[in-house]
N, C-alpha and C. Protein backbone atom coordinates (compact mmCIF):
# COMPACT_ATOMS: atom_id res chain seq x y z
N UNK A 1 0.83 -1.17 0.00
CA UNK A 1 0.00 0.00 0.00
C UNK A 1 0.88 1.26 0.00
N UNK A 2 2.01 0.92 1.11
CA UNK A 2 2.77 2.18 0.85
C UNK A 2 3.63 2.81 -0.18
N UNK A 3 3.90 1.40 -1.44
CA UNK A 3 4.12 1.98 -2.75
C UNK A 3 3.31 2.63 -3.59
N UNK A 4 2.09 2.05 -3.63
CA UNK A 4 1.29 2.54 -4.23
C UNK A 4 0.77 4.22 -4.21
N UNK A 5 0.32 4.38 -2.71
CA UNK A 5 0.35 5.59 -1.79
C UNK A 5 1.87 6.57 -3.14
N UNK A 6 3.16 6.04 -2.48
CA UNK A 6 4.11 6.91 -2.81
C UNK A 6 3.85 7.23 -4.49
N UNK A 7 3.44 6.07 -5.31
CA UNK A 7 3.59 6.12 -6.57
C UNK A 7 2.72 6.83 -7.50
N UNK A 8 1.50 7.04 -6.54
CA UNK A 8 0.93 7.53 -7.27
C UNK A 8 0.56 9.32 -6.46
N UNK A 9 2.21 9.60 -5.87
CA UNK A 9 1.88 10.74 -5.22
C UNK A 9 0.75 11.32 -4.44
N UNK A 10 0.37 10.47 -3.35
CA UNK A 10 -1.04 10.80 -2.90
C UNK A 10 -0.44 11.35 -1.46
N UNK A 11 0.97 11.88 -1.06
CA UNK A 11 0.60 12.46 -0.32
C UNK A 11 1.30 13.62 -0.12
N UNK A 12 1.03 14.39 0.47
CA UNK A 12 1.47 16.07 0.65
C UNK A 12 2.60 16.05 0.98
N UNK A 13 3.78 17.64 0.70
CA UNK A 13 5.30 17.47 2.19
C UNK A 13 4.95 17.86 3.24
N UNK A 14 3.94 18.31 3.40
CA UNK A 14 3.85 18.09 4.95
C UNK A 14 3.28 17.51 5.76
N UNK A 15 3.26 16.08 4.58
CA UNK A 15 2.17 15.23 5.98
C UNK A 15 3.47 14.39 6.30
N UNK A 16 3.34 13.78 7.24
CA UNK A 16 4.49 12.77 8.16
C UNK A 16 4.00 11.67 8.01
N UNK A 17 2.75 11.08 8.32
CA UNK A 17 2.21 9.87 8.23
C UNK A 17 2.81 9.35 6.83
N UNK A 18 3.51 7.84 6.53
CA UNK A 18 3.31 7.06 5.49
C UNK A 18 4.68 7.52 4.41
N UNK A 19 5.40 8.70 5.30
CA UNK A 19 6.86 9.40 4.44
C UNK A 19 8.00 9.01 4.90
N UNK A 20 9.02 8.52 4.17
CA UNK A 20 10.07 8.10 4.81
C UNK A 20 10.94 9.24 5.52
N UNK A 21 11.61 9.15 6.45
CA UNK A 21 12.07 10.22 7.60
C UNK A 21 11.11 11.30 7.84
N UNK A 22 9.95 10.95 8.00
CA UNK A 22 8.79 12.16 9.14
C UNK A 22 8.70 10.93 9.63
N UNK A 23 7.99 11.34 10.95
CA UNK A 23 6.90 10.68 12.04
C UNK A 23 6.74 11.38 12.65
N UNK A 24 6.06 10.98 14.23
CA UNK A 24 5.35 11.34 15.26
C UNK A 24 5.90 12.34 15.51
N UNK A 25 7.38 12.29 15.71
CA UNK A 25 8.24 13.16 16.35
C UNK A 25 8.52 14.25 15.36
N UNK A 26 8.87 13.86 14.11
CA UNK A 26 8.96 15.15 12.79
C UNK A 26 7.72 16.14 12.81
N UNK A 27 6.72 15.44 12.88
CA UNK A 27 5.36 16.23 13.12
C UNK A 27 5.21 17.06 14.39
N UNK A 28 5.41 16.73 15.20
CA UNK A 28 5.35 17.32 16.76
C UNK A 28 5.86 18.22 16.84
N UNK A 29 7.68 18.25 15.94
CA UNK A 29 8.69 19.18 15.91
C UNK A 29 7.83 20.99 15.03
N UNK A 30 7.28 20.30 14.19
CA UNK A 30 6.76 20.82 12.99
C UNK A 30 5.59 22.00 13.21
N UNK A 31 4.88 21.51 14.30
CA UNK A 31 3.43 21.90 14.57
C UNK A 31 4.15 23.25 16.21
N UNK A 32 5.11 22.35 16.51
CA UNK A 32 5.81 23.23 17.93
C UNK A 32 6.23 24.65 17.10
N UNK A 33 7.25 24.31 16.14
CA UNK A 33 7.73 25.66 15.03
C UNK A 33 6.57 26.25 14.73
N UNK A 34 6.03 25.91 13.97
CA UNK A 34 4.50 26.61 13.48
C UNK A 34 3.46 27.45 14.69
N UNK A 35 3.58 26.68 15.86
CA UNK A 35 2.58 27.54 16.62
C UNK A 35 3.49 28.21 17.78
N UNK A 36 4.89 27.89 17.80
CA UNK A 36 5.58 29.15 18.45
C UNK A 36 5.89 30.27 17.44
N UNK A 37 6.18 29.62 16.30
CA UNK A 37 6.08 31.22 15.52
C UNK A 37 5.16 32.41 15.18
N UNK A 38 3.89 32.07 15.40
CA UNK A 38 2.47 32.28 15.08
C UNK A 38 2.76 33.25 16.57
N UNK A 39 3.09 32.96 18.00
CA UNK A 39 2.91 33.64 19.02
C UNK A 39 4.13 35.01 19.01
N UNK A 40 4.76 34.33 18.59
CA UNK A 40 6.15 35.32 18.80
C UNK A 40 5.94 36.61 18.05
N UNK A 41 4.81 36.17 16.67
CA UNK A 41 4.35 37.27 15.76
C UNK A 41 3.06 37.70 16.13
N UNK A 42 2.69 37.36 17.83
CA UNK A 42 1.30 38.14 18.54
C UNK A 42 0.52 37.37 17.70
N UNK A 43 0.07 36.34 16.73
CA UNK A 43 -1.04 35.73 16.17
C UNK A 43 -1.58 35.39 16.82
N UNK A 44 -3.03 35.37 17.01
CA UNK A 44 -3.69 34.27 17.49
C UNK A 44 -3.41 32.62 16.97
N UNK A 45 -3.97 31.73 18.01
CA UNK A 45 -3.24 30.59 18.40
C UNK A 45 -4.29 29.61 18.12
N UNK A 46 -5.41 28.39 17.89
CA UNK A 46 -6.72 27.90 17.70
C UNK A 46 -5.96 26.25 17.51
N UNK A 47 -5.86 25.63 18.66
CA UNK A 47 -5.42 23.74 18.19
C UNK A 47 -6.50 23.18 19.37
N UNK A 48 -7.15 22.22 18.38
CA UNK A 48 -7.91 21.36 19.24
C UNK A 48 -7.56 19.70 18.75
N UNK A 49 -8.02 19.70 20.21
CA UNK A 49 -7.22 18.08 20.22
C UNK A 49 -8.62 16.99 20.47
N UNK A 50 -8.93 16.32 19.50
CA UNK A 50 -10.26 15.64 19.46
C UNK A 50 -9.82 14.45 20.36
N UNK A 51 -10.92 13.73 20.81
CA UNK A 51 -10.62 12.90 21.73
C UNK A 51 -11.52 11.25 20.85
N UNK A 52 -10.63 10.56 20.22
CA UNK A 52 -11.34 9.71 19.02
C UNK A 52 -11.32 8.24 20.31
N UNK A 53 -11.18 8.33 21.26
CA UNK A 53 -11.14 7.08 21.67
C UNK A 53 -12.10 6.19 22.22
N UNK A 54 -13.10 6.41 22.34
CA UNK A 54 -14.44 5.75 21.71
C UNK A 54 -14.89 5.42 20.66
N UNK A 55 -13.97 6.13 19.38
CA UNK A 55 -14.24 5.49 18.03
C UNK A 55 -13.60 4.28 18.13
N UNK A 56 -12.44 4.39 18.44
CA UNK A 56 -11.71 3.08 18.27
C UNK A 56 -12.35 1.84 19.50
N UNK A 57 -12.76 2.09 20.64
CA UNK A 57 -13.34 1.47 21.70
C UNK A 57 -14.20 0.57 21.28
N UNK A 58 -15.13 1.15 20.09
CA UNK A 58 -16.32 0.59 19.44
C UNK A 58 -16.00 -0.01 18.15
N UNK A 59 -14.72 -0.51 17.74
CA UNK A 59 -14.48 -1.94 17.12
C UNK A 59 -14.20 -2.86 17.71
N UNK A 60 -14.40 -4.11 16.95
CA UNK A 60 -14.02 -5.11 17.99
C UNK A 60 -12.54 -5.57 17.82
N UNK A 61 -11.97 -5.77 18.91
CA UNK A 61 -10.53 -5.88 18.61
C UNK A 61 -10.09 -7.48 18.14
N UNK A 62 -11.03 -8.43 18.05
CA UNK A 62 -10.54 -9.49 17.03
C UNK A 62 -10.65 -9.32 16.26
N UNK A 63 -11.45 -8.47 15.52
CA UNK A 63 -11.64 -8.25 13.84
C UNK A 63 -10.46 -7.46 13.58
N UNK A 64 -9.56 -6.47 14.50
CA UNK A 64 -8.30 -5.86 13.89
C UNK A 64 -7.33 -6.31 13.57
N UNK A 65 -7.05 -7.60 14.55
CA UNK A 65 -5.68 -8.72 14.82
C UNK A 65 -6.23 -9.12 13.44
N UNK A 66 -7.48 -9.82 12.65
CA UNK A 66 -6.93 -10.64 11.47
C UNK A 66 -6.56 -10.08 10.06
């Protein structure tokens, strides 16, 4: 999937998910730059952090293992 994904360019430079050298941590780094720079230039500031863990609660977790 993840050739395919790459091959047929389906994803952005700034997404991290599914790119070789981003992740969790490239992203984290990314979003820290972005919203300390936004303050330093007096911007207003707007991150919400959804809470999905009842979506996932409400599969069943043998159907994920197969």
């Amino acid at each position: 999937m993840y050739k395919y994904i790459r091959d047929k360019k389906m994803t952005w430079r700034s997404q991290h998910g599914l790119r070789k050298g981003k992740s969790l941590l490239t992203n984290w780094i990314a979003f820290c730059d972005k919203m300390t720079g936004s303050v330093d230039k007096a911007r207003l500031v707007d991150v919400v952090y959804p809470d999905v863990r009842e979506a996932f609660d409400a599969v069943s977790h043998s159907i994920l293992r197969n």
